[in-house]
Protein backbone atom coordinates (compact mmCIF):
# COMPACT_ATOMS: atom_id res chain seq x y z
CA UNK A 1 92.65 -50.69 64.92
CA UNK A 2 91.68 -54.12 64.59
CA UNK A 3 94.95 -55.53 64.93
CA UNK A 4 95.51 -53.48 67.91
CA UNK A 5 92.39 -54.99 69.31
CA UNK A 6 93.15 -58.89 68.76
CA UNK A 7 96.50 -58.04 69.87
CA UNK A 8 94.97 -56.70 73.57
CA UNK A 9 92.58 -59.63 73.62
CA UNK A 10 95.88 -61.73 72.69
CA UNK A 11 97.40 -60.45 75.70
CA UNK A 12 94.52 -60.60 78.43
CA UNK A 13 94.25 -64.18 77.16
CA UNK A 14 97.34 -64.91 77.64
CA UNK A 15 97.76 -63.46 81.04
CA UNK A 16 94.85 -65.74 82.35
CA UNK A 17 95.95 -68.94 81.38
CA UNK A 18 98.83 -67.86 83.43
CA UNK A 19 96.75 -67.68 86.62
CA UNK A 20 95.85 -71.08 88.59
CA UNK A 21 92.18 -72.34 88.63
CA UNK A 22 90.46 -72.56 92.41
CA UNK A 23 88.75 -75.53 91.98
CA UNK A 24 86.72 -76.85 94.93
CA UNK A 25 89.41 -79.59 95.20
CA UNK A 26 92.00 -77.35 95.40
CA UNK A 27 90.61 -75.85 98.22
CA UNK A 28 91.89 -76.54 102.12
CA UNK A 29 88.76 -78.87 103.15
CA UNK A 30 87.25 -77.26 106.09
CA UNK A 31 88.12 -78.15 109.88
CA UNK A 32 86.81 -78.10 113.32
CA UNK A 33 89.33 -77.27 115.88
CA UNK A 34 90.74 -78.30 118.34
CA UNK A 35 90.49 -82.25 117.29
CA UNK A 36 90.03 -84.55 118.70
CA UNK A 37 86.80 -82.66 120.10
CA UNK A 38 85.58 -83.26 123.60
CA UNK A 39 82.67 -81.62 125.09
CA UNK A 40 83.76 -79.33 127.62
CA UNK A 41 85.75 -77.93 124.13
CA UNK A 42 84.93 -74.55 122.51
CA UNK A 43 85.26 -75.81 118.64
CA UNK A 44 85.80 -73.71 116.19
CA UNK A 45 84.79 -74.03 112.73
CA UNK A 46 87.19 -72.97 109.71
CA UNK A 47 86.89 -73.36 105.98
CA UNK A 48 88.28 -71.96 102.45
CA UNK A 49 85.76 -70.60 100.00
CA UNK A 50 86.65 -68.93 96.70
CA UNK A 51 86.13 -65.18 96.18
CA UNK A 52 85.64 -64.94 93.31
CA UNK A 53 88.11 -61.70 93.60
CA UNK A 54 88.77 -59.49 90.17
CA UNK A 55 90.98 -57.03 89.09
CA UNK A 56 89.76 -54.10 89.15
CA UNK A 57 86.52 -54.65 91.38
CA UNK A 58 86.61 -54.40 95.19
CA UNK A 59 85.61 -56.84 97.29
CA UNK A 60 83.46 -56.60 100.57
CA UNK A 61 84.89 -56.89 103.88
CA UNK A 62 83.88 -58.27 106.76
CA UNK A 63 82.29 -60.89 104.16
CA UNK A 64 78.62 -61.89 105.29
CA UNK A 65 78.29 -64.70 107.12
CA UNK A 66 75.62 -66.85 109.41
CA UNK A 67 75.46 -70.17 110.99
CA UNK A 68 72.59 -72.30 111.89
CA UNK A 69 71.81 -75.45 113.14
CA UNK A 70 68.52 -78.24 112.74
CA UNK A 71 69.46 -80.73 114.90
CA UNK A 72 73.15 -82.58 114.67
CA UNK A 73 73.34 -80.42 111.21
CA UNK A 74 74.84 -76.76 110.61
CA UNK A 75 74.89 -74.59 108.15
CA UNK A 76 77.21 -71.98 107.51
CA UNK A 77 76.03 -69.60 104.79
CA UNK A 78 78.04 -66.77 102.84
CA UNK A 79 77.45 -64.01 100.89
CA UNK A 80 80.75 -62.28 98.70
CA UNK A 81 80.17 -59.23 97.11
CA UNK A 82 82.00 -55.96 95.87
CA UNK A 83 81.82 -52.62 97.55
CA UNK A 84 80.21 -51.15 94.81
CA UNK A 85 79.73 -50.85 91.03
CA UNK A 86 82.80 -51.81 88.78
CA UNK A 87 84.17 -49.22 86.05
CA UNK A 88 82.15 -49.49 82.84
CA UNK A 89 85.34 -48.66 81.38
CA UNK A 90 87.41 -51.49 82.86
CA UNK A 91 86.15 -55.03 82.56
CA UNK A 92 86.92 -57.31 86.02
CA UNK A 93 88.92 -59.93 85.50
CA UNK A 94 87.95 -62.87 87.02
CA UNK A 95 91.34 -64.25 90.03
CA UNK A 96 89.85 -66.70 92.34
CA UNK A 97 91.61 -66.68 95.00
CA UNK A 98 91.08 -68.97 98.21
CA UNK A 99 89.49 -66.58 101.58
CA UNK A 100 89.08 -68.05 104.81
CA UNK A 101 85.80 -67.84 106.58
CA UNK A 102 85.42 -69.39 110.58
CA UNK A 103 82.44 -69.72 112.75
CA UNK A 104 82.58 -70.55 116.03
CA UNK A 105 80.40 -74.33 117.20
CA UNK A 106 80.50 -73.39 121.25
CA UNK A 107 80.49 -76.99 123.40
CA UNK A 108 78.81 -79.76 121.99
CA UNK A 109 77.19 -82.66 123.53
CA UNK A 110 79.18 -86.18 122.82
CA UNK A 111 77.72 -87.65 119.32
CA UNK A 112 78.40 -86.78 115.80
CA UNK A 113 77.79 -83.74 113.74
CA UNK A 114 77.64 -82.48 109.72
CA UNK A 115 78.63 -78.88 108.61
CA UNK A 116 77.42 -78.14 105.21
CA UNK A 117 79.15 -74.56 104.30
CA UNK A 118 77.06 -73.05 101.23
CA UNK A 119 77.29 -69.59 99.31
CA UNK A 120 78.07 -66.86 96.54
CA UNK A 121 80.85 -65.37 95.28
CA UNK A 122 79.65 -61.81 93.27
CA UNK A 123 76.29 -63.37 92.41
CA UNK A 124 77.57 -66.89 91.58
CA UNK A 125 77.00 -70.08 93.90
CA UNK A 126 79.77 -72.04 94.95
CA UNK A 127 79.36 -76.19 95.02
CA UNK A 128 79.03 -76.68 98.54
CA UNK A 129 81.56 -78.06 101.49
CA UNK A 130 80.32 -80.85 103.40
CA UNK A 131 82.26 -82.42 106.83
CA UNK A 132 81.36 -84.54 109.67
CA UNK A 133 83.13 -84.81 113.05
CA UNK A 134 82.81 -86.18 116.46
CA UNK A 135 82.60 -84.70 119.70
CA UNK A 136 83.54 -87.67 122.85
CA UNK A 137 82.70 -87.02 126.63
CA UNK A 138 84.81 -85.19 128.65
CA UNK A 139 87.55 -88.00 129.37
CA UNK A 140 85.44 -90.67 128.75
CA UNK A 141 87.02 -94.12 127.54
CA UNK A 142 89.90 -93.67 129.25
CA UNK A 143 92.19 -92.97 126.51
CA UNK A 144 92.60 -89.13 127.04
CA UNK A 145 94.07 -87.23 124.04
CA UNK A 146 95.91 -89.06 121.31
CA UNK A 147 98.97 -88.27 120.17
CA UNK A 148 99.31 -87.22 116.91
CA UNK A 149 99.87 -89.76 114.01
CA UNK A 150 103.29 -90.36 113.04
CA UNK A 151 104.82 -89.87 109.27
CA UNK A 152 107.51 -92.14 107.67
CA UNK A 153 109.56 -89.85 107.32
CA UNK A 154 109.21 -87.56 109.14
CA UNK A 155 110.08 -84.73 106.51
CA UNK A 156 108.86 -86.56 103.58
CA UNK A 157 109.79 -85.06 99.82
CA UNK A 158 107.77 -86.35 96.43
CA UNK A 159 110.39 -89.07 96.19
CA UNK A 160 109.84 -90.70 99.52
CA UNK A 161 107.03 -93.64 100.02
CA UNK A 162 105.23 -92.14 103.31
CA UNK A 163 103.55 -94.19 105.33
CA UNK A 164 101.15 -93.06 108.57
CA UNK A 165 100.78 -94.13 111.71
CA UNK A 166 97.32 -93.42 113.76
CA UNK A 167 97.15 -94.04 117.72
CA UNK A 168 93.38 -95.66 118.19
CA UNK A 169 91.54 -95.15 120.96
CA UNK A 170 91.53 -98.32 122.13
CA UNK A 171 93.69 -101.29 123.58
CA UNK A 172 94.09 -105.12 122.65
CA UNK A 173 96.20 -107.76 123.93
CA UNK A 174 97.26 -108.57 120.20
CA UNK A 175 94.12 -111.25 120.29
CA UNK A 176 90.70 -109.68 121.67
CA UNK A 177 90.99 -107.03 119.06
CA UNK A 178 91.64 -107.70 115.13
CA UNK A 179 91.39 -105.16 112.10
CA UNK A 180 88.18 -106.57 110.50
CA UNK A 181 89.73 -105.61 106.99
CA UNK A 182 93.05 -103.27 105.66
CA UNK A 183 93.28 -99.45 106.29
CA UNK A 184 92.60 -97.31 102.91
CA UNK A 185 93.15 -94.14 101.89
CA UNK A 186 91.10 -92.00 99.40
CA UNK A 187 93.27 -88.87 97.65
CA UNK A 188 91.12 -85.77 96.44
CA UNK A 189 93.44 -83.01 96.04
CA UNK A 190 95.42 -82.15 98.52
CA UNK A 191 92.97 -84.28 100.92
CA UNK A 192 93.57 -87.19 102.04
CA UNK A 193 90.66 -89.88 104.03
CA UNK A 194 92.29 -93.16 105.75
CA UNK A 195 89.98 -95.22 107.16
CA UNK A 196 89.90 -98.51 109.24
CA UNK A 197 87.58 -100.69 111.43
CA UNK A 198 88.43 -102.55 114.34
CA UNK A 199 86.31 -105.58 115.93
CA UNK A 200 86.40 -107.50 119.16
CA UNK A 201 87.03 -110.93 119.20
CA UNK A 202 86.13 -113.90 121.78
CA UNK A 203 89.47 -115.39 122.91
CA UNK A 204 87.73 -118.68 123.69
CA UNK A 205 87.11 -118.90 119.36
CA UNK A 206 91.06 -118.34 118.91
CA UNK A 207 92.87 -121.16 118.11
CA UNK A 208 94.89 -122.62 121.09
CA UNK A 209 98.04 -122.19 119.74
CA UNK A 210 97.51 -118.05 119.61
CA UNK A 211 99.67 -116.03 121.55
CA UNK A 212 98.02 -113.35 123.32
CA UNK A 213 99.99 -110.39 125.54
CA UNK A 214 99.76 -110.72 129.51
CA UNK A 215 98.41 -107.08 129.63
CA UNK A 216 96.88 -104.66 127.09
CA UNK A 217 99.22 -102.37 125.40
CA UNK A 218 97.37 -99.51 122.75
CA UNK A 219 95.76 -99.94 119.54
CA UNK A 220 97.14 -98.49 115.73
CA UNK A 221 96.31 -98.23 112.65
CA UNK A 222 99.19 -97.91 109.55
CA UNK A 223 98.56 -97.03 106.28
CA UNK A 224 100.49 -96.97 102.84
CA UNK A 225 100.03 -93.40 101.64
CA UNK A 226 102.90 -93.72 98.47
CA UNK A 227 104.44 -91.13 97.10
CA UNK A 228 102.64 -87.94 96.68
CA UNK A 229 103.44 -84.67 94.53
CA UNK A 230 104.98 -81.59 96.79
CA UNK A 231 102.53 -79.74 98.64
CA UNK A 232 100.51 -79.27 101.68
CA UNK A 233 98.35 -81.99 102.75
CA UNK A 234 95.26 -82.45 105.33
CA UNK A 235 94.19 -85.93 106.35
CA UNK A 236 91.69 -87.14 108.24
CA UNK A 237 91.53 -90.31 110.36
CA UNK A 238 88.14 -91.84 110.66
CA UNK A 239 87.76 -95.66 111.86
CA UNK A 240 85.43 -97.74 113.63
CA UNK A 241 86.06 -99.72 117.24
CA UNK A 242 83.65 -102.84 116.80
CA UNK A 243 80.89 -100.78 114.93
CA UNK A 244 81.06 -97.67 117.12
CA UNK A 245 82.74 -94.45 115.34
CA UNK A 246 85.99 -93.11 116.47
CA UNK A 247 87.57 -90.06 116.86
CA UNK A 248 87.97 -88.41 113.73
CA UNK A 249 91.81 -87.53 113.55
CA UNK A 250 93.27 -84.71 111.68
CA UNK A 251 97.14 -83.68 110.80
CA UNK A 252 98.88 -81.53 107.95
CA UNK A 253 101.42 -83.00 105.91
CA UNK A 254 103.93 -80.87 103.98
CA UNK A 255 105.21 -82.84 101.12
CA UNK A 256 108.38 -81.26 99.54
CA UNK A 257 109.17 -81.15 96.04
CA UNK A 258 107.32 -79.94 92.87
CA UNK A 259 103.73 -79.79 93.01
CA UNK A 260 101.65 -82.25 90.13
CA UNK A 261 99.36 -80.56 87.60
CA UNK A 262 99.04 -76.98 88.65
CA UNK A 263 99.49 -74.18 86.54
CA UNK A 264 102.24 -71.56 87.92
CA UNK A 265 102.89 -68.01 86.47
CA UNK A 266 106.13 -68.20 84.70
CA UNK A 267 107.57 -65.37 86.01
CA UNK A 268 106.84 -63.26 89.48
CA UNK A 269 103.40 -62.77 90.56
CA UNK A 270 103.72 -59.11 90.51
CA UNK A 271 104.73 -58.61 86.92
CA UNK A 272 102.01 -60.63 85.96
CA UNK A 273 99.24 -58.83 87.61
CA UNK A 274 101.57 -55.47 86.31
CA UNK A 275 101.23 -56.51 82.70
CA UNK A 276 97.18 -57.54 83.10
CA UNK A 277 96.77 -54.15 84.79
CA UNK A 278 98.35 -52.63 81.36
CA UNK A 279 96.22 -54.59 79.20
CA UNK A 280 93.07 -53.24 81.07
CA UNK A 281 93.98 -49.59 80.73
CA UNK A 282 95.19 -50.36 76.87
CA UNK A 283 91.71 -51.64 76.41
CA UNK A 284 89.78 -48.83 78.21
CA UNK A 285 91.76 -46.40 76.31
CA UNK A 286 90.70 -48.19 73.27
CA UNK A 287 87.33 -48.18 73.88
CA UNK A 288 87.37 -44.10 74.68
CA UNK A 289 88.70 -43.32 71.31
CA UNK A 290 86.33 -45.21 69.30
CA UNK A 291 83.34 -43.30 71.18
């Protein structure tokens, strides 16, 4: 009986170290929509927590949700929890599992905002999501929409170096407006930040041999983003026009190729989850006989 035991537990073990963690980082970051925000927009706030799902256990659905605001700040809070008592005969296996939760911002006055999303899965606190976005007048600036940033290539795979290519809002005459120091980017995940910062410049401190355009043409920003492992990306844009924020910019990226450092059942999904299914009933079984 014993061996029969350690060879369930064996099993079970096994099986889990099959499935893939859901670490915060592995997480889409949450997004307001549609970007870039204007006020006379109805945004839309989206975001990935984990559920905390499990075998055996079922989960509650519509999942409880509010959002509230103190000042610039919101908060969207969540509550997971299962329908009703598990079987004391079957454990629940814990299978995060990514579940998309939305709220929805109504029109904003121009400035900038913070979300902080915060909750439970079945009794446990998640770490918390933080973002911060923008919202510009209706048409102000004169710059309208911008297109969306360009990708070198435009289908990149793991073995490509990819470099990005951000519309600013703003124009220069290639003198009156200089990039006060290089773009960056920051990787966490599958997120990615670039960042820049613009400044003005007095023409009459150029040097007189500077050539300067007869008319202003638009502003970009480029940035190195290397090669990255396969998968789907989401970066964000922020930047600064002579101290003032920007529009926060935001794209998806699809990377092709294998993914880096992520665990991947061996075999199909569904056998998997057949097999753990088997060693749950072997166990309850187990545990009925010895009673």
């Amino acid at each position: 009986m014993t061996t029969l035991r350690s060879t369930w537990v064996f099993v079970l073990l096994a099986l889990l170290a099959w499935m893939p963690a859901q670490a915060i980082e592995d997480l889409p970051p949450p997004v307001v929509m549609p970007q870039p925000a204007t006020s006379d927009q109805e945004l839309t706030l989206t975001a990935h927590v984990s559920s905390g799902g499990r075998v055996g256990c079922d989960l509650h659905t519509p999942f409880e949700t509010s959002l509230s605001r103190e000042g610039t700040t919101f908060h969207l809070d969540y509550v997971i929890r299962l329908r009703g008592p598990g079987s004391p005969w079957v454990p629940c296996v814990l299978l995060p599992m990514p579940l998309p939760l939305s709220a929805s911002l109504g029109t904003l006055e121009p400035g900038t905002y913070h979300v902080v999303i915060r909750g439970t899965s079945l009794g446990v606190a998640n770490p918390d999501q933080q973002l911060s976005f923008t919202v510009s007048g209706d048409g102000d600036g004169g710059i309208g929409a911008l297109p969306q940033p360009e990708v070198i290539p435009a289908n990149p795979s793991s073995e490509d170096f990819i470099r990005l290519v951000a519309r600013v809002p703003a124009f220069t005459n290639g003198c009156d407006l200089q990039m006060s120091s290089s773009t960056s980017v920051a990787r966490s995940g599958y997120s990615l930040a670039v960042s820049y910062a613009y400044v003005r410049v007095d023409e009459a401190d150029l040097p007189p041999d500077a050539i300067c355009l007869s008319a202003s043409v638009p502003a970009y920003a480029e940035v190195d983003l290397g090669r990255l492992p396969g998968g789907n990306y989401v970066v964000t844009i922020n930047g600064t026009i002579d101290g003032t924020p920007a529009e926060p910019q935001q794209l998806e990226l699809f990377v092709g190729g294998a993914p880096e450092g992520i665990k991947t059942i061996p075999t199909n999904r569904p056998l998997a989850l057949g097999l753990l299914l088997l060693a749950l009933a072997g166990m309850a079984i187990w545990r009925l006989r010895t009673r």
